[in-house]
PDB file of N, CA and C in Angstrom:
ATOM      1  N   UNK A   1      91.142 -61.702 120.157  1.00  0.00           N
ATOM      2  CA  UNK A   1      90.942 -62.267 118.841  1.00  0.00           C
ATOM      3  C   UNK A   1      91.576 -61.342 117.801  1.00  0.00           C
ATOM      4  N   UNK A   2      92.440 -61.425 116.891  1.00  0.00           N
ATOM      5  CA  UNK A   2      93.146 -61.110 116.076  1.00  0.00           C
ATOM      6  C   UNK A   2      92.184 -61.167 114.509  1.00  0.00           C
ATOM      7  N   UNK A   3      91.998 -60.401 113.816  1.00  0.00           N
ATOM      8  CA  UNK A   3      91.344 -59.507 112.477  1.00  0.00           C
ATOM      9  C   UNK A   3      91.878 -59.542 111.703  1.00  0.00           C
ATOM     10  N   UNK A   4      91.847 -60.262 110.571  1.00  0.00           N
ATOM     11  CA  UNK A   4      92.523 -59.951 109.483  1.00  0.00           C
ATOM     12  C   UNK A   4      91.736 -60.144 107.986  1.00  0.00           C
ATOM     13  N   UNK A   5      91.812 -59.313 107.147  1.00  0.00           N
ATOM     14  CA  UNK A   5      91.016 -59.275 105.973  1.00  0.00           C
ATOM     15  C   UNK A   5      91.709 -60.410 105.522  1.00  0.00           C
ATOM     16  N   UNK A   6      90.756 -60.681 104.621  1.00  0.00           N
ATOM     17  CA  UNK A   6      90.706 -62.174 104.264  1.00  0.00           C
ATOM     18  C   UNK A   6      90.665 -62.367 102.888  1.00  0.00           C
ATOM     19  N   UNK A   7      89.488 -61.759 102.398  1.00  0.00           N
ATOM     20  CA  UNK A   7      88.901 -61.198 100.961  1.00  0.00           C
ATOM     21  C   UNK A   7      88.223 -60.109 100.756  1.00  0.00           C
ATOM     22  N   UNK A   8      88.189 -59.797  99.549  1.00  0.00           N
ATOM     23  CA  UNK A   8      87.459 -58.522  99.328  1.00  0.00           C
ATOM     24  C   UNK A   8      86.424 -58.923  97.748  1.00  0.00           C
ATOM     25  N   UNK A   9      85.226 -59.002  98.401  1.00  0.00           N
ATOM     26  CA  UNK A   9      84.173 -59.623  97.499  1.00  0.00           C
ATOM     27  C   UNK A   9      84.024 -58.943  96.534  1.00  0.00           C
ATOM     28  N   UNK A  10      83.228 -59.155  95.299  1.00  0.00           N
ATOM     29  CA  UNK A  10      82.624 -58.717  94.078  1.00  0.00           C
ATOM     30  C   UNK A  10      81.189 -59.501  94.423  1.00  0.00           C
ATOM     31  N   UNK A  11      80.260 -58.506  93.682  1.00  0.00           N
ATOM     32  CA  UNK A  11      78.816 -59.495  93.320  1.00  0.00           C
ATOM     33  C   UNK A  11      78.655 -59.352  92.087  1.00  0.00           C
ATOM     34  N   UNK A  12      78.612 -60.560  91.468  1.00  0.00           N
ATOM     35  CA  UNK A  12      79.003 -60.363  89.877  1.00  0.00           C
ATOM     36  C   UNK A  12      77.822 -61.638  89.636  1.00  0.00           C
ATOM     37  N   UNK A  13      77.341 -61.454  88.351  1.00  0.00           N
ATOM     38  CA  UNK A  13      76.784 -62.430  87.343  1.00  0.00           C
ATOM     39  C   UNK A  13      77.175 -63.770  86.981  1.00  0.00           C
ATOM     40  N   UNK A  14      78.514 -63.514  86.805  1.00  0.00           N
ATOM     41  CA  UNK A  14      79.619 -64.388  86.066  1.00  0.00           C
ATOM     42  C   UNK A  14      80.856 -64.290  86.870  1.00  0.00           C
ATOM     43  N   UNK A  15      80.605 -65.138  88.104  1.00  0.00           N
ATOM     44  CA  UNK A  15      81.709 -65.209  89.059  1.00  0.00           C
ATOM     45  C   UNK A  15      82.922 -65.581  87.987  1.00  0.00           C
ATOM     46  N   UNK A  16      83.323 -66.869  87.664  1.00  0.00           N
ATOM     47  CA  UNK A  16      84.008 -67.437  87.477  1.00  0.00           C
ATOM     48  C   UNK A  16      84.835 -66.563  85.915  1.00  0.00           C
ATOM     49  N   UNK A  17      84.444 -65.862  85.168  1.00  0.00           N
ATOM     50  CA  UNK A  17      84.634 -65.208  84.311  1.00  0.00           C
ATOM     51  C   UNK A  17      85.044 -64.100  84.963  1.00  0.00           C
ATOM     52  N   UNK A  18      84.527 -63.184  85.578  1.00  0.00           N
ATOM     53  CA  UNK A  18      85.090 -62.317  86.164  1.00  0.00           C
ATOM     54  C   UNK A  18      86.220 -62.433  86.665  1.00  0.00           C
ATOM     55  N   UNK A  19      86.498 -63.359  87.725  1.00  0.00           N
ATOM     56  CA  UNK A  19      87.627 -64.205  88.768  1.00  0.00           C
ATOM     57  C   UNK A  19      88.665 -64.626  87.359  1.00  0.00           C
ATOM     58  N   UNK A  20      88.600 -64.657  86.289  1.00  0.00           N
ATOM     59  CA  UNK A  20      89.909 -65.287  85.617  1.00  0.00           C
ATOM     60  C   UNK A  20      90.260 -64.066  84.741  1.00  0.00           C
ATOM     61  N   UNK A  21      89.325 -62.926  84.530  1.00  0.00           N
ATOM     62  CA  UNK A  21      89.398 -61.376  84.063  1.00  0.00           C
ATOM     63  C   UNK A  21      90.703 -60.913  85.227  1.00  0.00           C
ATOM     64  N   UNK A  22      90.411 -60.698  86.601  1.00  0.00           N
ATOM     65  CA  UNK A  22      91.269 -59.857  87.866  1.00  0.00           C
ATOM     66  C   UNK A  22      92.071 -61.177  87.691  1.00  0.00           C
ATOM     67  N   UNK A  23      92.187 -61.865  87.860  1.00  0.00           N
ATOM     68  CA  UNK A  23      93.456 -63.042  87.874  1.00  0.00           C
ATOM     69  C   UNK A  23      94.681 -62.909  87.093  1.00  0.00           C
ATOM     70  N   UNK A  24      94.180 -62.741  85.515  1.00  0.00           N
ATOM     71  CA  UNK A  24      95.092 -62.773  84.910  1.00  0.00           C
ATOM     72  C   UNK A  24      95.293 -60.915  84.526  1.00  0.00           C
ATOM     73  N   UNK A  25      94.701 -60.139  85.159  1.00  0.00           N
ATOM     74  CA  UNK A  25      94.812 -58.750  85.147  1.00  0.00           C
ATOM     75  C   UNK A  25      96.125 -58.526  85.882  1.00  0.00           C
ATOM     76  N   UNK A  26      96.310 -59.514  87.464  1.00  0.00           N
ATOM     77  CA  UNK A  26      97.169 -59.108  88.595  1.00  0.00           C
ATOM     78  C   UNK A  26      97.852 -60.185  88.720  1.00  0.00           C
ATOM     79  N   UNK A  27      97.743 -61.118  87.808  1.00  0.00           N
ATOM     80  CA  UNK A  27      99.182 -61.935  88.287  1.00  0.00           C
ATOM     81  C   UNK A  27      98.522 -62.913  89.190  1.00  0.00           C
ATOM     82  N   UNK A  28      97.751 -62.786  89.510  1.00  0.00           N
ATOM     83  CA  UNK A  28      97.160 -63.711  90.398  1.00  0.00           C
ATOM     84  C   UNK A  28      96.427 -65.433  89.725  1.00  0.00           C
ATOM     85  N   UNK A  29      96.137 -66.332  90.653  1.00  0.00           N
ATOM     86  CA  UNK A  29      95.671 -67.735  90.459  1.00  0.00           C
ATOM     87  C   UNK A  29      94.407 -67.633  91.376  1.00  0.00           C
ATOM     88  N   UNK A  30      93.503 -68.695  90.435  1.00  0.00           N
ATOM     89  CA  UNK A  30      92.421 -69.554  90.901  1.00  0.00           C
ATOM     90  C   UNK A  30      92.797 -69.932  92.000  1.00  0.00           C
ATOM     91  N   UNK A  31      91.987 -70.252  92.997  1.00  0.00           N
ATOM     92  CA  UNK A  31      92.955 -71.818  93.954  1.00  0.00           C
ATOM     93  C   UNK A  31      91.317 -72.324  94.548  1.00  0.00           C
ATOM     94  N   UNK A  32      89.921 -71.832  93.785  1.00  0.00           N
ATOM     95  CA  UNK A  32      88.670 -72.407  94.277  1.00  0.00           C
ATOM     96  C   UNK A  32      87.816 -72.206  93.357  1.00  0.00           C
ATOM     97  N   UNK A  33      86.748 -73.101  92.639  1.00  0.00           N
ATOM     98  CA  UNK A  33      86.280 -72.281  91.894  1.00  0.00           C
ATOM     99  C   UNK A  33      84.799 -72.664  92.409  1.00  0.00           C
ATOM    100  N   UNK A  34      84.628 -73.495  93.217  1.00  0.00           N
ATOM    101  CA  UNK A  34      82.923 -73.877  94.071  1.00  0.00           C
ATOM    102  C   UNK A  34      81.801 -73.968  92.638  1.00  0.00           C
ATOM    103  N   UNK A  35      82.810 -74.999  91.516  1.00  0.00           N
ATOM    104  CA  UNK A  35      81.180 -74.694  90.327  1.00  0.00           C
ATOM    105  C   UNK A  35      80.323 -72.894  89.977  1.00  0.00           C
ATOM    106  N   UNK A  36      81.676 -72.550  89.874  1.00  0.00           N
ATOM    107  CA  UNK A  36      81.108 -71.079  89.507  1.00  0.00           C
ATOM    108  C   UNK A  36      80.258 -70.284  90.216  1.00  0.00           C
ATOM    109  N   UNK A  37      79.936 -70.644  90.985  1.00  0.00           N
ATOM    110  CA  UNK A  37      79.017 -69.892  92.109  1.00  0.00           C
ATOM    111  C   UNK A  37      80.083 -68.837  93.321  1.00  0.00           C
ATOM    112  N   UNK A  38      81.230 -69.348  93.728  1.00  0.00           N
ATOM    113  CA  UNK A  38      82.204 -68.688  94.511  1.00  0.00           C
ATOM    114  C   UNK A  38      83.562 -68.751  93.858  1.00  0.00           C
ATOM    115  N   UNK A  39      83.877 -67.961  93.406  1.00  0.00           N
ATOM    116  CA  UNK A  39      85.492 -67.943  93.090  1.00  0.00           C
ATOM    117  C   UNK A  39      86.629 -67.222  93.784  1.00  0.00           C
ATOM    118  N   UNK A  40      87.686 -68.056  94.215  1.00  0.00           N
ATOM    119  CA  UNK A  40      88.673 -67.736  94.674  1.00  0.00           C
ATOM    120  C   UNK A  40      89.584 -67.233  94.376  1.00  0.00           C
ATOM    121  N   UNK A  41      90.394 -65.777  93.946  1.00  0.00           N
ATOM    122  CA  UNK A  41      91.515 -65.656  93.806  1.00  0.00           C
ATOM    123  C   UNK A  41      92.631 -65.043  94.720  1.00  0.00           C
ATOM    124  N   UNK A  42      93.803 -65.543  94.197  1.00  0.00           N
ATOM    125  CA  UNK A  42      95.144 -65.645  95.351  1.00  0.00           C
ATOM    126  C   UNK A  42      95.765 -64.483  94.169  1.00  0.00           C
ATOM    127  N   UNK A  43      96.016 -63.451  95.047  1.00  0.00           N
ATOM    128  CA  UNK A  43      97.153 -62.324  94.568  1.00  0.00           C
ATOM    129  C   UNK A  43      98.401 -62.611  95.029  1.00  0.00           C
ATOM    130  N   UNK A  44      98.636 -64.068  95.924  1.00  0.00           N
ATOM    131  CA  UNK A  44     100.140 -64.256  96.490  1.00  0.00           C
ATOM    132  C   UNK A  44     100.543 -64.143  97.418  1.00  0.00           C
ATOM    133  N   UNK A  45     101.222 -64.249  98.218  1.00  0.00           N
ATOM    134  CA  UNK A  45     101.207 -64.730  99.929  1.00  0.00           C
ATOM    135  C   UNK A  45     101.144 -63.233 101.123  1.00  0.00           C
ATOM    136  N   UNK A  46     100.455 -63.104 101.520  1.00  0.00           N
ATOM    137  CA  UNK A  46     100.857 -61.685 102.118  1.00  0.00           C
ATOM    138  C   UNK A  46      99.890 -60.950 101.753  1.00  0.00           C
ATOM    139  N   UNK A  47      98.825 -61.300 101.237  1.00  0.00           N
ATOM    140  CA  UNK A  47      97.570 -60.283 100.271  1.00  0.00           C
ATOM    141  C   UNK A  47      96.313 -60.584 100.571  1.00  0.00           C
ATOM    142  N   UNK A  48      95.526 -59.711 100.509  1.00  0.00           N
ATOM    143  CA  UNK A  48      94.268 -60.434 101.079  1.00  0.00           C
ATOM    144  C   UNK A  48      93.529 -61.074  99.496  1.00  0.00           C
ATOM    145  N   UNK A  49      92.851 -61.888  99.856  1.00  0.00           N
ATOM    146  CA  UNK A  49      92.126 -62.569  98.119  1.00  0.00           C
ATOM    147  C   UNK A  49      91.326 -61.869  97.582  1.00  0.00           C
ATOM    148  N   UNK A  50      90.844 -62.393  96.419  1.00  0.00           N
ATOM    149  CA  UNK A  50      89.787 -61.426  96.106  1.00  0.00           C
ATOM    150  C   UNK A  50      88.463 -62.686  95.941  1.00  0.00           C
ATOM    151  N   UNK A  51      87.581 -62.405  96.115  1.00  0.00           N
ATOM    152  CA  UNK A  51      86.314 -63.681  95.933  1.00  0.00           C
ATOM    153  C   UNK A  51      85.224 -62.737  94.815  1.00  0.00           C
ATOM    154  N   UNK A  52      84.628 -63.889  94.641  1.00  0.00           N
ATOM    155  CA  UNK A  52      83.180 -63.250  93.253  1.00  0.00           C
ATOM    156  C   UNK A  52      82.861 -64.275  93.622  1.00  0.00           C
ATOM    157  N   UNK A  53      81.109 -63.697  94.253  1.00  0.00           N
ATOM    158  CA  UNK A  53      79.922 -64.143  94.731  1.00  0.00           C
ATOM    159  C   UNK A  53      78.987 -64.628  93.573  1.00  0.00           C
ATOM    160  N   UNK A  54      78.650 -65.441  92.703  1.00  0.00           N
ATOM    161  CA  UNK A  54      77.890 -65.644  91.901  1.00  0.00           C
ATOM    162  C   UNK A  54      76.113 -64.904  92.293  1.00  0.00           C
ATOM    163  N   UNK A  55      75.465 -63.357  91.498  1.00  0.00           N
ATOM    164  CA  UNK A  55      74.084 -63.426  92.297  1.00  0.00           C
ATOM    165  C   UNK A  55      73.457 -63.011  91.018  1.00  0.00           C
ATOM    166  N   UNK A  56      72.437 -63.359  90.901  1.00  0.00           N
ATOM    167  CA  UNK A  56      70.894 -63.075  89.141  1.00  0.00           C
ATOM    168  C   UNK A  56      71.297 -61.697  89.220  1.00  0.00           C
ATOM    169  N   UNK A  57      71.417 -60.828  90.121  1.00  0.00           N
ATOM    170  CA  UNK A  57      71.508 -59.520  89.739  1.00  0.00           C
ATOM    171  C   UNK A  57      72.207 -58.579  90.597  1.00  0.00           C
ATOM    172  N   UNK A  58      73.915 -57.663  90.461  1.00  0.00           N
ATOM    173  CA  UNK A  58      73.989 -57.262  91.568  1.00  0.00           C
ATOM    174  C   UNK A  58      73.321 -55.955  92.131  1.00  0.00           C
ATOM    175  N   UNK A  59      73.123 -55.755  93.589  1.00  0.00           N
ATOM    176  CA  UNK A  59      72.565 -54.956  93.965  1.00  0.00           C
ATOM    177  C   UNK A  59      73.430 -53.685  94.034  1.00  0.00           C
ATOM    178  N   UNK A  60      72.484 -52.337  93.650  1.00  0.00           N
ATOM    179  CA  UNK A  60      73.005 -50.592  93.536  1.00  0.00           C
ATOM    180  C   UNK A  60      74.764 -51.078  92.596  1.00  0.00           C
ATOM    181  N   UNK A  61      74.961 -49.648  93.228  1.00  0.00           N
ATOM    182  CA  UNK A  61      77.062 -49.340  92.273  1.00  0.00           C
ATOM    183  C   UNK A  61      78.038 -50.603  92.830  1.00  0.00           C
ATOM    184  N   UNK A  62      78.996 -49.863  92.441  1.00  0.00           N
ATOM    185  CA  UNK A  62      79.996 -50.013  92.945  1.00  0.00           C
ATOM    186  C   UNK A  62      80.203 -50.455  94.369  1.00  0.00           C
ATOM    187  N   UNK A  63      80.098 -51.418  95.360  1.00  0.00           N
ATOM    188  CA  UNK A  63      80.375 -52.009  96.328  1.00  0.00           C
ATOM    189  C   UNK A  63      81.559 -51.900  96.898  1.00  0.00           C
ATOM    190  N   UNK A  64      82.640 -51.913  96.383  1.00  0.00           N
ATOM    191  CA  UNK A  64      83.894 -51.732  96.838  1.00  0.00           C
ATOM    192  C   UNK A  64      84.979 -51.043  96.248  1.00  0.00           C
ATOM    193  N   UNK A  65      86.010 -50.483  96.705  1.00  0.00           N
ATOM    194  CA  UNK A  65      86.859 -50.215  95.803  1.00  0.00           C
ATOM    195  C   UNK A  65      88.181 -50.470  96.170  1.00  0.00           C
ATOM    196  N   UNK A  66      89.231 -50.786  95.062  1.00  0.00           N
ATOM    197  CA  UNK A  66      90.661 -50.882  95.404  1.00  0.00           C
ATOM    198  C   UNK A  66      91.567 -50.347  94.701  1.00  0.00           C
ATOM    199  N   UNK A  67      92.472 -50.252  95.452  1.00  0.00           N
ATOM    200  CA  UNK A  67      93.855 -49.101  95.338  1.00  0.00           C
ATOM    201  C   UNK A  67      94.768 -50.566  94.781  1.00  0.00           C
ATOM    202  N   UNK A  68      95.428 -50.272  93.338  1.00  0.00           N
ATOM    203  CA  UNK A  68      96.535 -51.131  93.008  1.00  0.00           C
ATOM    204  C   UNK A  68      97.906 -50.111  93.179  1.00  0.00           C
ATOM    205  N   UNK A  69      99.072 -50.610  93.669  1.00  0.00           N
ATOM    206  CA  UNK A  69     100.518 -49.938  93.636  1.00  0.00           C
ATOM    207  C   UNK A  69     101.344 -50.537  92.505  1.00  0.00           C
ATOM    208  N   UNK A  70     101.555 -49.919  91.517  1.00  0.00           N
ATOM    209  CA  UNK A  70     102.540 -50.455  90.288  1.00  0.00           C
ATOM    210  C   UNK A  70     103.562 -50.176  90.286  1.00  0.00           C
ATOM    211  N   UNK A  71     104.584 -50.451  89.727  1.00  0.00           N
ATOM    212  CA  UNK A  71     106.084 -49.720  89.034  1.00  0.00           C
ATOM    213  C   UNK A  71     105.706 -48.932  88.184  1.00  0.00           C
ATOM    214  N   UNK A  72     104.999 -49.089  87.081  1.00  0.00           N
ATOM    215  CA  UNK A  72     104.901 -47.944  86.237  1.00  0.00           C
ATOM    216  C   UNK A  72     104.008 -47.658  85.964  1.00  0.00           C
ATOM    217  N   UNK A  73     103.181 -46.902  86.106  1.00  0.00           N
ATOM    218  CA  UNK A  73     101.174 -47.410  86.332  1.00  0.00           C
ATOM    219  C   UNK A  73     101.142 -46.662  84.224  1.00  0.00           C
ATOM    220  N   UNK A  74     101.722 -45.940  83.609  1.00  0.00           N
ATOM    221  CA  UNK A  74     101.395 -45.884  82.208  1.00  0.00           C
ATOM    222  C   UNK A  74     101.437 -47.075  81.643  1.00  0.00           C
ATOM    223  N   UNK A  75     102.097 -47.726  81.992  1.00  0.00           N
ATOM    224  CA  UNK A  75     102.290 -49.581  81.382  1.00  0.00           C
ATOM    225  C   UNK A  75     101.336 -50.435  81.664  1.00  0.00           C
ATOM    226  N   UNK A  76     101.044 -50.517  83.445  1.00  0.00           N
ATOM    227  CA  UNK A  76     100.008 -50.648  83.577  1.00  0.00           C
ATOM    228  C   UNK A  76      98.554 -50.973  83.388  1.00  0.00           C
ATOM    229  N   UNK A  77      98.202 -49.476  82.865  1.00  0.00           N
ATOM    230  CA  UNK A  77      97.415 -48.922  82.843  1.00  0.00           C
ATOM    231  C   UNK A  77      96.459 -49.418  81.179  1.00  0.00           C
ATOM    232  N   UNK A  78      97.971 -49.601  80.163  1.00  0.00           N
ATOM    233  CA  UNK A  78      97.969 -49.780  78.946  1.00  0.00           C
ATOM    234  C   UNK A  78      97.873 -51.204  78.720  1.00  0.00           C
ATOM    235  N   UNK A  79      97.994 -51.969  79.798  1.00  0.00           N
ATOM    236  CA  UNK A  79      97.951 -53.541  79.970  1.00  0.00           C
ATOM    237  C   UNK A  79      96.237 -53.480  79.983  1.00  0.00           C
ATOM    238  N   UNK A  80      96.149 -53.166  81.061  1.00  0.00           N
ATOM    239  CA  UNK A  80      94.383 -52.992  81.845  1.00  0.00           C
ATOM    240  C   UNK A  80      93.722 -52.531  80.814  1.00  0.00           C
ATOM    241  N   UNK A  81      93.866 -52.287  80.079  1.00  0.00           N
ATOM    242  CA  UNK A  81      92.827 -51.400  78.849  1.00  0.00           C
ATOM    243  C   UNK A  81      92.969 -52.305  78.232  1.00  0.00           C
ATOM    244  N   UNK A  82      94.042 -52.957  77.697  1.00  0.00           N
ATOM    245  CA  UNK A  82      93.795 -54.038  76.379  1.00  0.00           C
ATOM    246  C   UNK A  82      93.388 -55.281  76.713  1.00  0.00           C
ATOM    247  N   UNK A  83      93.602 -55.637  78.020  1.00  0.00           N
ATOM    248  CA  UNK A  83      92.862 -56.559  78.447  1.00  0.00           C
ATOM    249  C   UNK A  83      91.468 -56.637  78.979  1.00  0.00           C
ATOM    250  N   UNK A  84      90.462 -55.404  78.985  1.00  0.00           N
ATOM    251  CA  UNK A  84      89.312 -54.874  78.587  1.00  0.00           C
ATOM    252  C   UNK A  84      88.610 -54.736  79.880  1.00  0.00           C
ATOM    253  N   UNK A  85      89.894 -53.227  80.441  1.00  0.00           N
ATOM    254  CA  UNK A  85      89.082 -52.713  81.454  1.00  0.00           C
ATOM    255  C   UNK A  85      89.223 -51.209  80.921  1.00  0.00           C
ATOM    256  N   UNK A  86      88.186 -50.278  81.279  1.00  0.00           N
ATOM    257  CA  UNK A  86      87.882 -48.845  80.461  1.00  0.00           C
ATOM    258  C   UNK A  86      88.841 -47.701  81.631  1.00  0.00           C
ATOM    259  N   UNK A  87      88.742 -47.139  81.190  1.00  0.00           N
ATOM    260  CA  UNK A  87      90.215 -45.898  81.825  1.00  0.00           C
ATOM    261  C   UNK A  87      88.397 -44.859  82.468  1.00  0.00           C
ATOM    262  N   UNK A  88      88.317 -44.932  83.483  1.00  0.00           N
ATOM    263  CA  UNK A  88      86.908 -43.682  83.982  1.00  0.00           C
ATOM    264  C   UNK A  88      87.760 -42.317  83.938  1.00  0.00           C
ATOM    265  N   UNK A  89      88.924 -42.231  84.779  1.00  0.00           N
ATOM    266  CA  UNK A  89      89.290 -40.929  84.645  1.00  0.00           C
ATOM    267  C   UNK A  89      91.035 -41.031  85.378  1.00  0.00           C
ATOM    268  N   UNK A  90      91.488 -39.972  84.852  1.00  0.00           N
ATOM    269  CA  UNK A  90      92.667 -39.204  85.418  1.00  0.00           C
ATOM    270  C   UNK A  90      92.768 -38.470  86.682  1.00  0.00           C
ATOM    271  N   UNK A  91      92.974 -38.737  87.618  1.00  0.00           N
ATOM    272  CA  UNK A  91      93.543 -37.849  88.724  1.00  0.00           C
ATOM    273  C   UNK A  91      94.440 -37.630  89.229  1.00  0.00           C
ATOM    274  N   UNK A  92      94.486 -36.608  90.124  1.00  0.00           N
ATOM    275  CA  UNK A  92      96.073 -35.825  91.187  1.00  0.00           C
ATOM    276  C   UNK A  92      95.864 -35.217  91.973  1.00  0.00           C
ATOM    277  N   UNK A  93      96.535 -34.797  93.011  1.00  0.00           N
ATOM    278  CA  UNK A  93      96.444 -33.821  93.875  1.00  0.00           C
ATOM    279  C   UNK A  93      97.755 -33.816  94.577  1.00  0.00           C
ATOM    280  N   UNK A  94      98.255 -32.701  94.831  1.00  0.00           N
ATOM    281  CA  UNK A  94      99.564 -32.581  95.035  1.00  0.00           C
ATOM    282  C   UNK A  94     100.470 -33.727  95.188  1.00  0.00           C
ATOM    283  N   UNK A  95     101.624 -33.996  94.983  1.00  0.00           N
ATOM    284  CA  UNK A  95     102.570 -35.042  95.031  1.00  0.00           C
ATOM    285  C   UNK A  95     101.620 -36.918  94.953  1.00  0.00           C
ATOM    286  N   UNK A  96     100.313 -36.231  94.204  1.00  0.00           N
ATOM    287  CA  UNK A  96     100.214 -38.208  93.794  1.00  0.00           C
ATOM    288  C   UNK A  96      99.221 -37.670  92.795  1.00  0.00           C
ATOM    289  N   UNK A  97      99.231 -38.842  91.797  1.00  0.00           N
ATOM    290  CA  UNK A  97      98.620 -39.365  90.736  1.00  0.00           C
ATOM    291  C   UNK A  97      98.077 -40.536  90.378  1.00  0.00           C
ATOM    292  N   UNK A  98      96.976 -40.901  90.117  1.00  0.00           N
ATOM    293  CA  UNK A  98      96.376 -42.241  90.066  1.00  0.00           C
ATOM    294  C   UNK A  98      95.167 -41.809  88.737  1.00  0.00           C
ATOM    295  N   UNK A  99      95.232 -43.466  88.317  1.00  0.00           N
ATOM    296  CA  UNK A  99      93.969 -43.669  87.324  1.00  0.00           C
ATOM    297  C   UNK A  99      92.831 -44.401  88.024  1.00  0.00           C
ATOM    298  N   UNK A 100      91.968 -44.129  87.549  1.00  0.00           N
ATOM    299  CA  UNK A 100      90.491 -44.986  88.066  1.00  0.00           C
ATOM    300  C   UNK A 100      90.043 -45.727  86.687  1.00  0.00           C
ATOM    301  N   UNK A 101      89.896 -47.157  86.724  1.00  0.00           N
ATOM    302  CA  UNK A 101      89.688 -47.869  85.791  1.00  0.00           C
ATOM    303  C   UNK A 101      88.312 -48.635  86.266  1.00  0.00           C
ATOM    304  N   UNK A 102      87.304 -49.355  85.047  1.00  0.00           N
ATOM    305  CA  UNK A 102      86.751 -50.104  85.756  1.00  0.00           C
ATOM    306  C   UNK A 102      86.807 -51.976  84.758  1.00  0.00           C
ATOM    307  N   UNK A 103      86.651 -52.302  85.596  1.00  0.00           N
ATOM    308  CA  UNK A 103      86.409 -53.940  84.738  1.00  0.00           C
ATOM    309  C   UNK A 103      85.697 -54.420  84.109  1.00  0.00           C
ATOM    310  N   UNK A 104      85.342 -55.563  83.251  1.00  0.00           N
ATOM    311  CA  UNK A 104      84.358 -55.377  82.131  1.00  0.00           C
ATOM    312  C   UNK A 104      82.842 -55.358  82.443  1.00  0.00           C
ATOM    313  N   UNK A 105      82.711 -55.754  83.936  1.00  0.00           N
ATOM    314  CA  UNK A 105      81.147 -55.492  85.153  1.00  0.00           C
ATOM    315  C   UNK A 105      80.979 -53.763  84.727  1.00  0.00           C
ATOM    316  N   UNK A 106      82.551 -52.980  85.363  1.00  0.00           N
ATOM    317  CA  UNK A 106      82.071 -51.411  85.487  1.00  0.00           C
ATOM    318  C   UNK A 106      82.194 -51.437  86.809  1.00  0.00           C
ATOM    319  N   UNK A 107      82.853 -52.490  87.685  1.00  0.00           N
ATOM    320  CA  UNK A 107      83.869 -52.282  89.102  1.00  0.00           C
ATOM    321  C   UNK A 107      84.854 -51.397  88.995  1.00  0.00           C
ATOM    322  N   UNK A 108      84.844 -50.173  89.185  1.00  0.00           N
ATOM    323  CA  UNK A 108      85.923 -49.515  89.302  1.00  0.00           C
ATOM    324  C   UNK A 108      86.938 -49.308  90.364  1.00  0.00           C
ATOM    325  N   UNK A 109      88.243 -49.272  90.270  1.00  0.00           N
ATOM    326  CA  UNK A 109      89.382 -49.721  91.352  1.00  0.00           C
ATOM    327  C   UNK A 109      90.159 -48.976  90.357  1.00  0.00           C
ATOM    328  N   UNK A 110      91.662 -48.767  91.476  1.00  0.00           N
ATOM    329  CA  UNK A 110      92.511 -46.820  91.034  1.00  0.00           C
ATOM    330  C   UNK A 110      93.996 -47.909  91.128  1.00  0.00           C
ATOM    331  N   UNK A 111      94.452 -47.308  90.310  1.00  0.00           N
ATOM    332  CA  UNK A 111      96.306 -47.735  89.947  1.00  0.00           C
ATOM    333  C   UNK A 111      97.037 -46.116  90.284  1.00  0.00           C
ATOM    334  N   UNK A 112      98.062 -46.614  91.116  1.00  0.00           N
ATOM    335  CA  UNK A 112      98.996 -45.451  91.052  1.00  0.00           C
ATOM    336  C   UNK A 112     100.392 -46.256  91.513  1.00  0.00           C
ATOM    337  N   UNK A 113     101.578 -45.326  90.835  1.00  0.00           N
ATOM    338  CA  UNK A 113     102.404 -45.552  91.222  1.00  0.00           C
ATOM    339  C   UNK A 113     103.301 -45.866  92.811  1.00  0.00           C
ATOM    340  N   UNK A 114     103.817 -46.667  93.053  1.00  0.00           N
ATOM    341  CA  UNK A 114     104.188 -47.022  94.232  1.00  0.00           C
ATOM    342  C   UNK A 114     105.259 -45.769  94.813  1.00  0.00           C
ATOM    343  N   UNK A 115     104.956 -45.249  96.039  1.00  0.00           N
ATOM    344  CA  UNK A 115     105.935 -44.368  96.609  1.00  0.00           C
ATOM    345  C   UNK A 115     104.989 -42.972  96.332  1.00  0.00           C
TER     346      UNK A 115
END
């Protein structure tokens, strides 16, 4: 039997709000929206989706996290902020650099340059 990620969930309040926040963050489309309770998004062929679980309250932190690869992650980065996700912090460690951002929940997920 062959494995392959599929999606990578959120437990959010406001599925469907959230789901059109990362959508139009990454370029990505709707392609389900299950009456706001499950939302589907497509990052594009070759990618795994991302889903938001509609629940009254989510349970503990941060649940997951993800690594974005950009062309220019200062551009980026300056996109993601005005479209109203908060910058948590700056990091590096020898030969790489990445930001940790979080979304307007406080999901935090890291941008770094590709290569």
């Amino acid at each position: 039997m062959k494995n392959s990620l599929l999606n990578i969930t959120f437990n959010t309040t406001d599925a469907l709000g959230l789901a059109q926040w990362w959508a139009s963050a990454f370029d990505g489309r709707i392609v389900d929206e299950n009456d706001g309770w499950f939302v589907f998004v497509s990052l594009g062929e070759g990618r795994p989706g991302l889903a938001f679980q509609k629940v009254d309250a989510p349970a503990g932190g941060n649940r997951l996290h993800l690594d974005f690869g950009v062309d220019d992650m200062a551009a980026a980065v300056a996109g993601l902020v005005s479209a109203g996700a908060t910058v948590v912090g700056e990091r590096s460690m020898p030969g790489f650099t990445w930001t940790t951002l979080a979304d307007p929940e406080g999901n935090e997920f890291c941008v770094a340059e590709h290569g």
